[in-house]
C-alpha atoms as a PDB file:
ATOM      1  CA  UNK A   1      50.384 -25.313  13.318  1.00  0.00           C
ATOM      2  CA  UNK A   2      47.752 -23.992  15.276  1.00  0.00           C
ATOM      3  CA  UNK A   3      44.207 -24.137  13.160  1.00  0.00           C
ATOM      4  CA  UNK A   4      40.726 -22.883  14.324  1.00  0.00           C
ATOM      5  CA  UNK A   5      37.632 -24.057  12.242  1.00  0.00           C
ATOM      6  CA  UNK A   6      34.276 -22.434  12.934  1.00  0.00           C
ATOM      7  CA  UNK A   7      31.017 -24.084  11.876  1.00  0.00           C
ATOM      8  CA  UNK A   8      28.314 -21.432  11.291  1.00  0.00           C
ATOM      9  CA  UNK A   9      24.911 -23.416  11.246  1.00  0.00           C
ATOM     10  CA  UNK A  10      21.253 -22.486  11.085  1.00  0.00           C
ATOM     11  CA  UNK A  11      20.937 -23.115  14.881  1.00  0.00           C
ATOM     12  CA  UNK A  12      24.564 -23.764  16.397  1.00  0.00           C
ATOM     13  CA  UNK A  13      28.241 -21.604  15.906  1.00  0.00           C
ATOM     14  CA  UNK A  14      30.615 -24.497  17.246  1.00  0.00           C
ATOM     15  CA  UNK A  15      34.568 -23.485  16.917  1.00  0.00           C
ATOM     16  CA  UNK A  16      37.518 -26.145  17.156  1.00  0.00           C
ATOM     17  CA  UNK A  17      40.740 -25.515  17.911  1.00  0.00           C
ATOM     18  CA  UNK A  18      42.866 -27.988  17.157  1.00  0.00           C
ATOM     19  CA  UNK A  19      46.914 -28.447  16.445  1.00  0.00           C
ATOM     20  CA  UNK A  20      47.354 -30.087  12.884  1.00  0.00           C
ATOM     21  CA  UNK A  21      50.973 -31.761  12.176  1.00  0.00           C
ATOM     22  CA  UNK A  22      51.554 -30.716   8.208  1.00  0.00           C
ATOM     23  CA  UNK A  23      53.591 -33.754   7.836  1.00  0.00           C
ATOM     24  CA  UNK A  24      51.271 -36.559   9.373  1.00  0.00           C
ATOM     25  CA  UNK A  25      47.848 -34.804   8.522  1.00  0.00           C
ATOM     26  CA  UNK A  26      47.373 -35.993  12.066  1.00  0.00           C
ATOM     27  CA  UNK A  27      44.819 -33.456  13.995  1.00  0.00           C
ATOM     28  CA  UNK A  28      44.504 -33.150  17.544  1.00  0.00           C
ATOM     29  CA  UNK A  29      42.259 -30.950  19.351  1.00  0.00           C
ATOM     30  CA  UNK A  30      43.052 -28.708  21.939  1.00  0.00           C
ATOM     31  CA  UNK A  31      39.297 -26.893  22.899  1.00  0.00           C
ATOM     32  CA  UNK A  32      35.622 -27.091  21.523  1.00  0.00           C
ATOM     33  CA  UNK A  33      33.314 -24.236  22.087  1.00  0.00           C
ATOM     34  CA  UNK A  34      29.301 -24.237  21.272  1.00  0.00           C
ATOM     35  CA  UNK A  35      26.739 -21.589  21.097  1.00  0.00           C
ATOM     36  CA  UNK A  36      23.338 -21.969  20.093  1.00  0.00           C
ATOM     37  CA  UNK A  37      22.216 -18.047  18.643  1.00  0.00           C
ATOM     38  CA  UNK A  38      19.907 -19.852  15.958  1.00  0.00           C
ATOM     39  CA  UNK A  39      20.862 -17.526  13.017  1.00  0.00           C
ATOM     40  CA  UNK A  40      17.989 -19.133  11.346  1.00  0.00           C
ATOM     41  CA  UNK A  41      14.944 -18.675  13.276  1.00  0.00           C
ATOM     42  CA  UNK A  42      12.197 -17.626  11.492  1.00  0.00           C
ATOM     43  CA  UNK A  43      13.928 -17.059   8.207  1.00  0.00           C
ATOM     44  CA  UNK A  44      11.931 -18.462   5.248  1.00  0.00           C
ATOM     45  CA  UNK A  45      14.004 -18.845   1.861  1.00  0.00           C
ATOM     46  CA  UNK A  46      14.655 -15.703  -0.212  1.00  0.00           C
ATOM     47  CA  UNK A  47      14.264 -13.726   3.000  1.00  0.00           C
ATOM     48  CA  UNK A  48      16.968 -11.909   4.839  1.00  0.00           C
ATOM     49  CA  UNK A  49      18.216 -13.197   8.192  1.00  0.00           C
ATOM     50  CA  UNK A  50      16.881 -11.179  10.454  1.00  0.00           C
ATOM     51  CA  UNK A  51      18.843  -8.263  12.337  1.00  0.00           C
ATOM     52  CA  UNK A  52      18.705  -9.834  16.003  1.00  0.00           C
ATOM     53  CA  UNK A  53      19.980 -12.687  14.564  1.00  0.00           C
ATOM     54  CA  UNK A  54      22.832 -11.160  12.926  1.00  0.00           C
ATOM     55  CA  UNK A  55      23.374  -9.171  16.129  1.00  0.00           C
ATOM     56  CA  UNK A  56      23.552 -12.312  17.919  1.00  0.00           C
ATOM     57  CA  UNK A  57      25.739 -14.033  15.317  1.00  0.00           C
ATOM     58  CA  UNK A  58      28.487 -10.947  15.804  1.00  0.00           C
ATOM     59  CA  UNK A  59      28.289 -11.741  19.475  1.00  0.00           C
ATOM     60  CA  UNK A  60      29.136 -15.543  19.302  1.00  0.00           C
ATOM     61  CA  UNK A  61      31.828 -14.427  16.859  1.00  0.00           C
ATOM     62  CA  UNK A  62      32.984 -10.992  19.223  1.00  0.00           C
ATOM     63  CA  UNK A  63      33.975 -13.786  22.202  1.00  0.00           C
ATOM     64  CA  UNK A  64      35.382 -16.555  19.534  1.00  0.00           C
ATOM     65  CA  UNK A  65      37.972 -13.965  17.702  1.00  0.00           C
ATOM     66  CA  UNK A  66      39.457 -13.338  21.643  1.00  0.00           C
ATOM     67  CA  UNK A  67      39.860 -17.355  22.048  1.00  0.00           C
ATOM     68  CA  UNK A  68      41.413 -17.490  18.016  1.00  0.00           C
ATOM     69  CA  UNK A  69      43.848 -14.768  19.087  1.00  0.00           C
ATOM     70  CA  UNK A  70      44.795 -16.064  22.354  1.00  0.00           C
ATOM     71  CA  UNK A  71      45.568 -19.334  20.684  1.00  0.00           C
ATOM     72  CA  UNK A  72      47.815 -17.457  18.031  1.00  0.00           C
ATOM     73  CA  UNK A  73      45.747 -19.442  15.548  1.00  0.00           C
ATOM     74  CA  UNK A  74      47.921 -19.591  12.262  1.00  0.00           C
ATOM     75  CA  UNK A  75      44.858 -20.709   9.661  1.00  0.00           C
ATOM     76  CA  UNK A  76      41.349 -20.088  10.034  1.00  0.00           C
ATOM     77  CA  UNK A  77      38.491 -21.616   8.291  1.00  0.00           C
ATOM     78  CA  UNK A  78      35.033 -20.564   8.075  1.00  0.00           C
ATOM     79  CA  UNK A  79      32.350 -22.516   6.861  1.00  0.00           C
ATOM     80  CA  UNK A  80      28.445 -21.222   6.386  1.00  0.00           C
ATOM     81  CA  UNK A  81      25.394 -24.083   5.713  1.00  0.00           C
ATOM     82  CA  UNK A  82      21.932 -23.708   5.216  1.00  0.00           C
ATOM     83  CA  UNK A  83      20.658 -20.833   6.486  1.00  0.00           C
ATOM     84  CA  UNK A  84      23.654 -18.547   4.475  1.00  0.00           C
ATOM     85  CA  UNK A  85      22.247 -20.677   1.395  1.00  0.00           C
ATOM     86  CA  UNK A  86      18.857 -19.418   1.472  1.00  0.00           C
ATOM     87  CA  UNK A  87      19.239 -16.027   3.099  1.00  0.00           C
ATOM     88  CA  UNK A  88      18.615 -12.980   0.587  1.00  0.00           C
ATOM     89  CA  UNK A  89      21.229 -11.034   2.399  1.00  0.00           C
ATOM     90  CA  UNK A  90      24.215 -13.242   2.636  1.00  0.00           C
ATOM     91  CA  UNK A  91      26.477 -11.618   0.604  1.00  0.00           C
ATOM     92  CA  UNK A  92      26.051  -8.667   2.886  1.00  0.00           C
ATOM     93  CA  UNK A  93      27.225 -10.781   5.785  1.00  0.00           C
ATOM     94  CA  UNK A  94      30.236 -12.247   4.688  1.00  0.00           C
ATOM     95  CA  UNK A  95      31.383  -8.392   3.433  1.00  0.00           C
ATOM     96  CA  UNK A  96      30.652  -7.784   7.410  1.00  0.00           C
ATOM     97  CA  UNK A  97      32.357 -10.529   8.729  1.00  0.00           C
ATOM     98  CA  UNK A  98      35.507  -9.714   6.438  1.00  0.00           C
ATOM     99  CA  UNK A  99      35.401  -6.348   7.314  1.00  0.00           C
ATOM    100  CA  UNK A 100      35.283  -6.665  11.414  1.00  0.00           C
ATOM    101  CA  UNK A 101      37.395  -9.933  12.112  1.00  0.00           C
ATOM    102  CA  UNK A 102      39.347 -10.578   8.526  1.00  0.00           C
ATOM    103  CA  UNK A 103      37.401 -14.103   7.937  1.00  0.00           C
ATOM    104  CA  UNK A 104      36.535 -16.084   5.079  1.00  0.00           C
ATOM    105  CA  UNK A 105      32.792 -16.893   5.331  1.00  0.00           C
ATOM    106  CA  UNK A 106      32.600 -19.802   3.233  1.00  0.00           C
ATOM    107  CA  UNK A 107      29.316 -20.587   2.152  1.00  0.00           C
ATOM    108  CA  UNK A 108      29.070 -25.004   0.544  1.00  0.00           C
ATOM    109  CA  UNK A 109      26.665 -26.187  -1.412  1.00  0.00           C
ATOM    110  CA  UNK A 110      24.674 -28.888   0.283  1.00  0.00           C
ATOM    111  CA  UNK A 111      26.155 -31.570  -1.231  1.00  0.00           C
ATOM    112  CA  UNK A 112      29.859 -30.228  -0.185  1.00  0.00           C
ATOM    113  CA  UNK A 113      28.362 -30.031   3.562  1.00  0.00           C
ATOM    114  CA  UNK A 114      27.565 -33.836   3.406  1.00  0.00           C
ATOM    115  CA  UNK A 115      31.419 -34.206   2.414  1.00  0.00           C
ATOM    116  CA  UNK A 116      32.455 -32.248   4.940  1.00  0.00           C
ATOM    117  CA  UNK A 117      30.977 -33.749   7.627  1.00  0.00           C
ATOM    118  CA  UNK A 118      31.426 -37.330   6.463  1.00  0.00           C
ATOM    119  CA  UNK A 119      35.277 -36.545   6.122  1.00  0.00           C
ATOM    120  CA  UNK A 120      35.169 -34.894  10.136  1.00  0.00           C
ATOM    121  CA  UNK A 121      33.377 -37.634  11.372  1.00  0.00           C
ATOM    122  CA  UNK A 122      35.003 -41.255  10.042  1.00  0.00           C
ATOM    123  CA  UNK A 123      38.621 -40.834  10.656  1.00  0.00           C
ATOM    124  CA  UNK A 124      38.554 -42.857  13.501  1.00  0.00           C
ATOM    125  CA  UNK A 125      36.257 -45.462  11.645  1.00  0.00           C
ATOM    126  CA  UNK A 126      38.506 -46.312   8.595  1.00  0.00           C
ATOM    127  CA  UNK A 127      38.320 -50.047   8.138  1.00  0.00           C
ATOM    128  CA  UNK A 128      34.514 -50.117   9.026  1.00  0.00           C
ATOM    129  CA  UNK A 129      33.942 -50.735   5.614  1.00  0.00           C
ATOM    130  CA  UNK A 130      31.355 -49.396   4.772  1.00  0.00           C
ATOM    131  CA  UNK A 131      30.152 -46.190   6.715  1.00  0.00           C
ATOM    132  CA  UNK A 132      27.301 -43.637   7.011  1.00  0.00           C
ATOM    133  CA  UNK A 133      27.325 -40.364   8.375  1.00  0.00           C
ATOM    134  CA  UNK A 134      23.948 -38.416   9.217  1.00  0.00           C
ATOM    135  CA  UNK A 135      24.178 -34.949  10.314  1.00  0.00           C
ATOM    136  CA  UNK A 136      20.505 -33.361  11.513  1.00  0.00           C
ATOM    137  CA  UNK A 137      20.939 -29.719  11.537  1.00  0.00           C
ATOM    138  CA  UNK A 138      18.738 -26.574  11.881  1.00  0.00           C
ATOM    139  CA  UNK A 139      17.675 -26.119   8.175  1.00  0.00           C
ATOM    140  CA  UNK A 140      19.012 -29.038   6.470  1.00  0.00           C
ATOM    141  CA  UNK A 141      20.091 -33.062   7.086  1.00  0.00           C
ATOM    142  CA  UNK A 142      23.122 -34.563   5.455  1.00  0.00           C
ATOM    143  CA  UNK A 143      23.380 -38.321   4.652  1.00  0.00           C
ATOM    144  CA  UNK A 144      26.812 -39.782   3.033  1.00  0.00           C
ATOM    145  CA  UNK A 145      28.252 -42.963   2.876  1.00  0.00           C
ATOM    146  CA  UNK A 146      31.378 -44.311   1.699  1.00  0.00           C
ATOM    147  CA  UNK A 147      34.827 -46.179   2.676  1.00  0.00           C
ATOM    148  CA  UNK A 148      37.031 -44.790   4.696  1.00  0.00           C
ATOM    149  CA  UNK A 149      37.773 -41.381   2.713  1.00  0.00           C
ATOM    150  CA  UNK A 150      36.203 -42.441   0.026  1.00  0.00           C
ATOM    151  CA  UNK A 151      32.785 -40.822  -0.793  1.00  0.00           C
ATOM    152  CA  UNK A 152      30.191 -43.127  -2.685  1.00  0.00           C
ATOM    153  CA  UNK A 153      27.174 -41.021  -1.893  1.00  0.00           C
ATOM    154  CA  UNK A 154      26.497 -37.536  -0.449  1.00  0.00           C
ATOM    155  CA  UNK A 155      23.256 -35.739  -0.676  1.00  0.00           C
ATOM    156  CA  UNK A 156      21.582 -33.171   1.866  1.00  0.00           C
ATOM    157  CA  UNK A 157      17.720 -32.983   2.531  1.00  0.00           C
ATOM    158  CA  UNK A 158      15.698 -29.865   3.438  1.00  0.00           C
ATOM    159  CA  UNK A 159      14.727 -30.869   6.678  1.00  0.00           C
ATOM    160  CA  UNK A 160      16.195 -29.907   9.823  1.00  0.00           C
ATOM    161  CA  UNK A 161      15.091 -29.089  13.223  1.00  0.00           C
ATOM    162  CA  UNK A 162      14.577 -25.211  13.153  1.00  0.00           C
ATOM    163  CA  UNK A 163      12.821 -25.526  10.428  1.00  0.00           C
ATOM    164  CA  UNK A 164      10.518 -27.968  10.633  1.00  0.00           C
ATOM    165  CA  UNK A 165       9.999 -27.018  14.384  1.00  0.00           C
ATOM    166  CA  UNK A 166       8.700 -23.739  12.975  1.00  0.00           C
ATOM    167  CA  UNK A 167       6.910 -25.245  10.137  1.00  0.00           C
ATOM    168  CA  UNK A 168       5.071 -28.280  11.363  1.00  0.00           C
ATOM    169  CA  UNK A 169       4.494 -28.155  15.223  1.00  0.00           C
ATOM    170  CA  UNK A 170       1.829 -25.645  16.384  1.00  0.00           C
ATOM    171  CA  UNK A 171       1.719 -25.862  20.251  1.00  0.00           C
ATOM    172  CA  UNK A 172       4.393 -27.009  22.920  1.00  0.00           C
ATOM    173  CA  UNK A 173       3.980 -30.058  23.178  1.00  0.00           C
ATOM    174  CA  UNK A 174       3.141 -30.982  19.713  1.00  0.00           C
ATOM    175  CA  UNK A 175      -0.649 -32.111  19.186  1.00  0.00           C
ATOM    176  CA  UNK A 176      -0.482 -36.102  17.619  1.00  0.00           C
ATOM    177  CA  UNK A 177      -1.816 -34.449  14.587  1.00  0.00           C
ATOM    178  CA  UNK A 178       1.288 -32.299  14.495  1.00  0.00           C
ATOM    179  CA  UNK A 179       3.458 -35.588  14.757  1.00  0.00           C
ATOM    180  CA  UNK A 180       2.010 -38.133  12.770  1.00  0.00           C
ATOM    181  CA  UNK A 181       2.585 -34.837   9.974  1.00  0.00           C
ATOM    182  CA  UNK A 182       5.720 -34.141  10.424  1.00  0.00           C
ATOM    183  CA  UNK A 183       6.517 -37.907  10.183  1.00  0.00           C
ATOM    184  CA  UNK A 184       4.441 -37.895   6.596  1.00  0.00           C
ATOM    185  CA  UNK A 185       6.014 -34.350   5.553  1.00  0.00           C
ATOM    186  CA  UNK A 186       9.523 -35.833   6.619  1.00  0.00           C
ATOM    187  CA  UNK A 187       9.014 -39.433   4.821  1.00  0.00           C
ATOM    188  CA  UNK A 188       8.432 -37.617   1.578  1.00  0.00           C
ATOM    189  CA  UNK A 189      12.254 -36.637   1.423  1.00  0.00           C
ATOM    190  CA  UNK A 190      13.458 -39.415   2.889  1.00  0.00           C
ATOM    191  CA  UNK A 191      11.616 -42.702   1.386  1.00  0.00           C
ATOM    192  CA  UNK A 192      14.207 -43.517  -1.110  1.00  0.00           C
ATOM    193  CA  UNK A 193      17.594 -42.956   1.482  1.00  0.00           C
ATOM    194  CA  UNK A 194      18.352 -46.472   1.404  1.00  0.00           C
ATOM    195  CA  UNK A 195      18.384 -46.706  -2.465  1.00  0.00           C
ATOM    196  CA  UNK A 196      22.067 -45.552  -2.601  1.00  0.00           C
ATOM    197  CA  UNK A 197      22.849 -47.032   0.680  1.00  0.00           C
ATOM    198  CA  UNK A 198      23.541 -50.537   0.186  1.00  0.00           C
ATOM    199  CA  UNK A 199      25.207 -52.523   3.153  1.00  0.00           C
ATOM    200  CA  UNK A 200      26.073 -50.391   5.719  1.00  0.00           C
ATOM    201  CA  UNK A 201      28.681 -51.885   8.388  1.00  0.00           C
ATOM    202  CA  UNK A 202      29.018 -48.756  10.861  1.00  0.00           C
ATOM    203  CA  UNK A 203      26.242 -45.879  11.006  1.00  0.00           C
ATOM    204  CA  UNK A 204      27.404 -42.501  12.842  1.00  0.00           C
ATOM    205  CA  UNK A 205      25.191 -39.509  13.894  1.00  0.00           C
ATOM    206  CA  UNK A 206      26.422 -36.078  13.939  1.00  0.00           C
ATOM    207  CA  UNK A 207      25.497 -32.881  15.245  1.00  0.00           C
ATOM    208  CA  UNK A 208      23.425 -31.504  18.713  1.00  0.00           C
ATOM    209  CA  UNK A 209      20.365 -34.098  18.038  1.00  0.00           C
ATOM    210  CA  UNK A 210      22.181 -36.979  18.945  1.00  0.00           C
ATOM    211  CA  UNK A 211      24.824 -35.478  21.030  1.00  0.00           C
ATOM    212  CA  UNK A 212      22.232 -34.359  23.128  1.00  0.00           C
ATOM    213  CA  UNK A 213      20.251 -37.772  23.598  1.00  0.00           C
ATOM    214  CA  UNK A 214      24.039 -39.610  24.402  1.00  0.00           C
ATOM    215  CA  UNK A 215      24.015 -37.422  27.104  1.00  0.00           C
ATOM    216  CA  UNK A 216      21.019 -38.098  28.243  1.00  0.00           C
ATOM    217  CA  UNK A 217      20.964 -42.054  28.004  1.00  0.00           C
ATOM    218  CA  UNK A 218      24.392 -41.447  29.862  1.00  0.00           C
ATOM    219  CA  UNK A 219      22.296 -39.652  32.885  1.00  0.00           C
ATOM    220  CA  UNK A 220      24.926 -36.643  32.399  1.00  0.00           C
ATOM    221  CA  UNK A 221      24.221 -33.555  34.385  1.00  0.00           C
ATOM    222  CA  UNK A 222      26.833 -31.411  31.966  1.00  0.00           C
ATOM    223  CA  UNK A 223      28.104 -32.261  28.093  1.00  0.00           C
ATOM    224  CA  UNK A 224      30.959 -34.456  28.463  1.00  0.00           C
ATOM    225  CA  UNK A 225      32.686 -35.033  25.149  1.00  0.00           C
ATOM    226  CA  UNK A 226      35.003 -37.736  26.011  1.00  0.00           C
ATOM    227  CA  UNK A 227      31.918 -39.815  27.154  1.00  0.00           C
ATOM    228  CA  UNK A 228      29.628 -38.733  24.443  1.00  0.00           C
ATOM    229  CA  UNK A 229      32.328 -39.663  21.502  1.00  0.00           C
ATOM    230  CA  UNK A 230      31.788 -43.368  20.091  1.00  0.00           C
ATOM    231  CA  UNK A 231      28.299 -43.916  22.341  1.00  0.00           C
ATOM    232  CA  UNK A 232      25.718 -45.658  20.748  1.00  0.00           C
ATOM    233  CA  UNK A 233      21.494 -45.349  20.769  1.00  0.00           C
ATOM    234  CA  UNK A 234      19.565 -47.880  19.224  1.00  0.00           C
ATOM    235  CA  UNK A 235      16.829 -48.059  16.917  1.00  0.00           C
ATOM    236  CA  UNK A 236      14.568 -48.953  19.817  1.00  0.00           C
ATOM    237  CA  UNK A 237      16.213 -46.353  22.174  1.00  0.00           C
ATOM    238  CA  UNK A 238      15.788 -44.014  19.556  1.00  0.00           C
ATOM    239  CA  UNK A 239      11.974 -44.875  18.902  1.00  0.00           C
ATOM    240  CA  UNK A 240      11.579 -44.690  22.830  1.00  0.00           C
ATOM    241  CA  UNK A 241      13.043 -41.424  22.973  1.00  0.00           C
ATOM    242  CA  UNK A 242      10.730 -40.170  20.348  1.00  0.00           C
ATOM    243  CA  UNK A 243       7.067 -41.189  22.224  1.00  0.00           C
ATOM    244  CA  UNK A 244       9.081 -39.913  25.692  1.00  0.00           C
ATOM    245  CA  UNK A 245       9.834 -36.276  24.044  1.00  0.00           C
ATOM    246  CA  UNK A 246       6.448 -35.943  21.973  1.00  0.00           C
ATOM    247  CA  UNK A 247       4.670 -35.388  25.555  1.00  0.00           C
ATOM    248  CA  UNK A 248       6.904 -33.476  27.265  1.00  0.00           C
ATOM    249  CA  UNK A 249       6.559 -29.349  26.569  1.00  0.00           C
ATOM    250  CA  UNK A 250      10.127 -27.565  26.282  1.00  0.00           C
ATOM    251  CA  UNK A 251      10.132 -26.413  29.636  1.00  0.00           C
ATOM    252  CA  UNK A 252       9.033 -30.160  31.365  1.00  0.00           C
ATOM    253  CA  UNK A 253      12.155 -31.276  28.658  1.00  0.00           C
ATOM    254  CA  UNK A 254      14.585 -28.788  30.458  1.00  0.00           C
ATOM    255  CA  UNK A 255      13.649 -29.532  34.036  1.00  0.00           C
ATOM    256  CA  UNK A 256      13.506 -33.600  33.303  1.00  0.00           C
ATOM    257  CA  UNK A 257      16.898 -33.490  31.578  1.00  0.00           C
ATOM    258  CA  UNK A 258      18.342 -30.659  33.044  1.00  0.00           C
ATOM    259  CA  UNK A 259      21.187 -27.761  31.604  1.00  0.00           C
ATOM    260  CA  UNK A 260      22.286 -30.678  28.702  1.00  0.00           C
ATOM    261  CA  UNK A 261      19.131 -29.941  26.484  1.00  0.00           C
ATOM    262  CA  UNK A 262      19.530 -26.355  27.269  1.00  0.00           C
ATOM    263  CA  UNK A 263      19.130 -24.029  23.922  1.00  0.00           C
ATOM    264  CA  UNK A 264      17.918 -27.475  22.051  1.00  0.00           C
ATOM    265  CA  UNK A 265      14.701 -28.585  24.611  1.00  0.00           C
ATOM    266  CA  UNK A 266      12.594 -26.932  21.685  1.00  0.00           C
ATOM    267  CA  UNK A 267      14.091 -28.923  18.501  1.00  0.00           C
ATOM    268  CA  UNK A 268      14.962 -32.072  20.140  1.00  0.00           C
ATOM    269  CA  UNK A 269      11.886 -33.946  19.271  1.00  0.00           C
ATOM    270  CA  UNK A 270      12.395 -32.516  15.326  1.00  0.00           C
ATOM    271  CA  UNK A 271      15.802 -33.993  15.487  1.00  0.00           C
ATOM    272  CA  UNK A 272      14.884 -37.246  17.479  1.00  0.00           C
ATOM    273  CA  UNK A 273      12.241 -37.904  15.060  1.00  0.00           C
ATOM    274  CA  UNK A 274      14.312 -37.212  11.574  1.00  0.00           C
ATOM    275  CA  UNK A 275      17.403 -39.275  13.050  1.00  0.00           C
ATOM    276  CA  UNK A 276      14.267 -42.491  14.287  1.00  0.00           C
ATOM    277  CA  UNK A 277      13.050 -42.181  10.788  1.00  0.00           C
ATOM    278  CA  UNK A 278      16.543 -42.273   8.812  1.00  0.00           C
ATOM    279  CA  UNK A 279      17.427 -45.319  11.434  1.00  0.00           C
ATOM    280  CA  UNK A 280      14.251 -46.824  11.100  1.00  0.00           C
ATOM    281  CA  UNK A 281      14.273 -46.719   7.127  1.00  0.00           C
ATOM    282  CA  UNK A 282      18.144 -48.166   6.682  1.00  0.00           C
ATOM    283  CA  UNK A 283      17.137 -50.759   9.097  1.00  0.00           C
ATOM    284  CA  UNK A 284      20.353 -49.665  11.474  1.00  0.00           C
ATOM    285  CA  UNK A 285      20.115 -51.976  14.603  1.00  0.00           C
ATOM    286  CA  UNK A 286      22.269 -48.948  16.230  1.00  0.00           C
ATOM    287  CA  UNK A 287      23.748 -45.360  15.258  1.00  0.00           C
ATOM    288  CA  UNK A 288      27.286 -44.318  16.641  1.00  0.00           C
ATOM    289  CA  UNK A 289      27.158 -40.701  17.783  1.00  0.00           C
ATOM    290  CA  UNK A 290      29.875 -38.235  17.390  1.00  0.00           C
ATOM    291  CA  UNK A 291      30.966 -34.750  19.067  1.00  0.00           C
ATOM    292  CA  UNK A 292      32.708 -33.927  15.476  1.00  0.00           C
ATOM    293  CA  UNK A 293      31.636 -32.753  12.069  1.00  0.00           C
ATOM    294  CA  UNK A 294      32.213 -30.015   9.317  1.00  0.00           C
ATOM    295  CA  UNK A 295      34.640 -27.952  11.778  1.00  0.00           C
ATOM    296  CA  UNK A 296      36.720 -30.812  11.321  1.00  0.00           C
ATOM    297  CA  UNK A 297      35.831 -32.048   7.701  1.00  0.00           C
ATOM    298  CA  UNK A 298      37.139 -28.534   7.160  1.00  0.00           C
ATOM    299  CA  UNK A 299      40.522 -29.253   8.681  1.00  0.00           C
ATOM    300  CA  UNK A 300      40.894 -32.854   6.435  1.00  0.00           C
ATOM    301  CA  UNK A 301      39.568 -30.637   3.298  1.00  0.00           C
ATOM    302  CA  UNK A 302      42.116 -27.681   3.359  1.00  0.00           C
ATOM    303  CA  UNK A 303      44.744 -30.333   4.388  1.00  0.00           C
ATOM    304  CA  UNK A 304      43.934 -32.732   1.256  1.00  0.00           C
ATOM    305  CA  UNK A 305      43.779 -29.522  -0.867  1.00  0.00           C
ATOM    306  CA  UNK A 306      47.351 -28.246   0.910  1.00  0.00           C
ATOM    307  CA  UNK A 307      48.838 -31.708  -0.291  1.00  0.00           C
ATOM    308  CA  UNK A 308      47.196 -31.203  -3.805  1.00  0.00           C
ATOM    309  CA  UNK A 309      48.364 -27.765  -5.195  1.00  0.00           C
ATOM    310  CA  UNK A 310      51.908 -28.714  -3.636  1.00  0.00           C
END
């Protein structure tokens, strides 16, 4: 069965499609696609999401519907975060997006988006023991931990890198002021992260933040997923990478690093700094990075739930 899962997120729309055998919940992915139309720039909470932002939205889902149908996709699951969560007219939205392409716009909780991307990202780490999952996105950050399938801990923070971008840093590059605060402002929602930790055996980092610096520590010229998946960065890379990017504007970012950091060269320091910190406080010596995430957590949800009400 041929399954497409779209991930709509404050600052990225990524879509997977992927074949998923019924019988051996086994899924296998055929294409990834990623745009970055930041649905959630400048939108404050209780505010609407603002009409260029919807019109861009439409567009990124306009040229996904044509790859759905020319897959023949049999199931498709859409799944909404942060900025759908705080947005005034989301309800609106998904009437919109039911209307013109037929999809299900569903909208988790933050605490089901930490599930969701812990279950896309460990499936290939069962018998790590114990494992973390930290996925930096553009209005929030989700931090879970657990064994194998097993969820001990799931809890998502109201920082990510849109936001805080927005909020905190007043000129391009940030002034140290402007750092050493969003460090403080950060470490106020973070200090007590390790409380429910407890030993952690394998740490993995989701989402465009860390993605983005793989590719960089790998010196590639254009995002290669194969090369990126199962990569590691290290506390000390990641600290490095954090004094490097806090004195570069976006522009010297894009022309140092080239078309990898494109759409991202203005929230990569947010991210890099939120995923240091989270390292830095569990005492991680290293952080695996993966390409996958909800649009896959998706996939091993509606399986499990398949299997359940069978």
């Amino acid at each position: 069965m041929t399954v497409a899962s779209i991930d709509m997120g404050t600052n990225t729309i990524l879509l997977l499609i992927a074949k998923v055998n019924l019988e051996s919940d086994k899924i296998k992915t055929l294409e990834n696609f990623y745009r970055i139309p930041r649905i959630g720039k400048g939108l404050l909470p209780g505010n609407p999401i603002p009409g260029e932002n919807i019109k861009r939205m439409f567009g990124v889902l306009d040229e996904y519907s044509e790859i759905i149908n020319k897959y023949g996709c049999e199931k498709i699951l859409v799944t909404g975060t942060n900025a759908f969560r705080i947005a005034s007219n989301t309800s609106t939205i998904i009437e919109k997006i039911k209307e013109k392409f037929g999809y299900e716009l569903n909208v988790v909780p933050g605490k089901d988006e930490a599930k969701l991307s812990y279950l896309g990202a460990t499936e290939d780490y069962y018998g790590h023991k114990n494992l973390l999952v930290i996925d930096i996105g553009g209005g929030s950050t989700e931090i879970s931990h657990g064994t194998d399938s097993n969820i001990h801990f799931s809890k998502s923070y109201p920082v990510g890198v849109v936001t805080l971008t927005e909020k905190l840093f007043k000129s391009d590059p940030p002034s140290i002021e402007d750092v050493n605060n969003f460090i403080e402002y950060l470490q106020g929602f973070i200090n007590n992260v390790s409380d429910n930790a407890g030993e952690i055996d394998t740490g993995i980092a989701i989402a465009g933040t860390p993605t983005t610096l793989a590719c960089i520590k790998l010196n590639l010229k254009d995002y290669n997923e194969e090369l990126v998946e199962g990569s590691t960065l290290s506390k000390e890379e990641l600290n490095n990478f954090v004094k490097e990017l806090s004195k570069l504007s976006s522009k010297d970012i894009v022309q140092k690093y080239s078309i990898v950091v494109k759409g991202r060269e203005d929230v990569l320091l947010a991210g890099t700094i939120i995923l240091s910190e989270i390292v830095n406080r569990l005492n991680l010596p290293e952080i695996k990075v993966s390409t996958k995430g909800i649009r896959y957590g998706a996939i091993v949800y509606w399986i499990n739930s398949r299997k359940s009400s069978h």
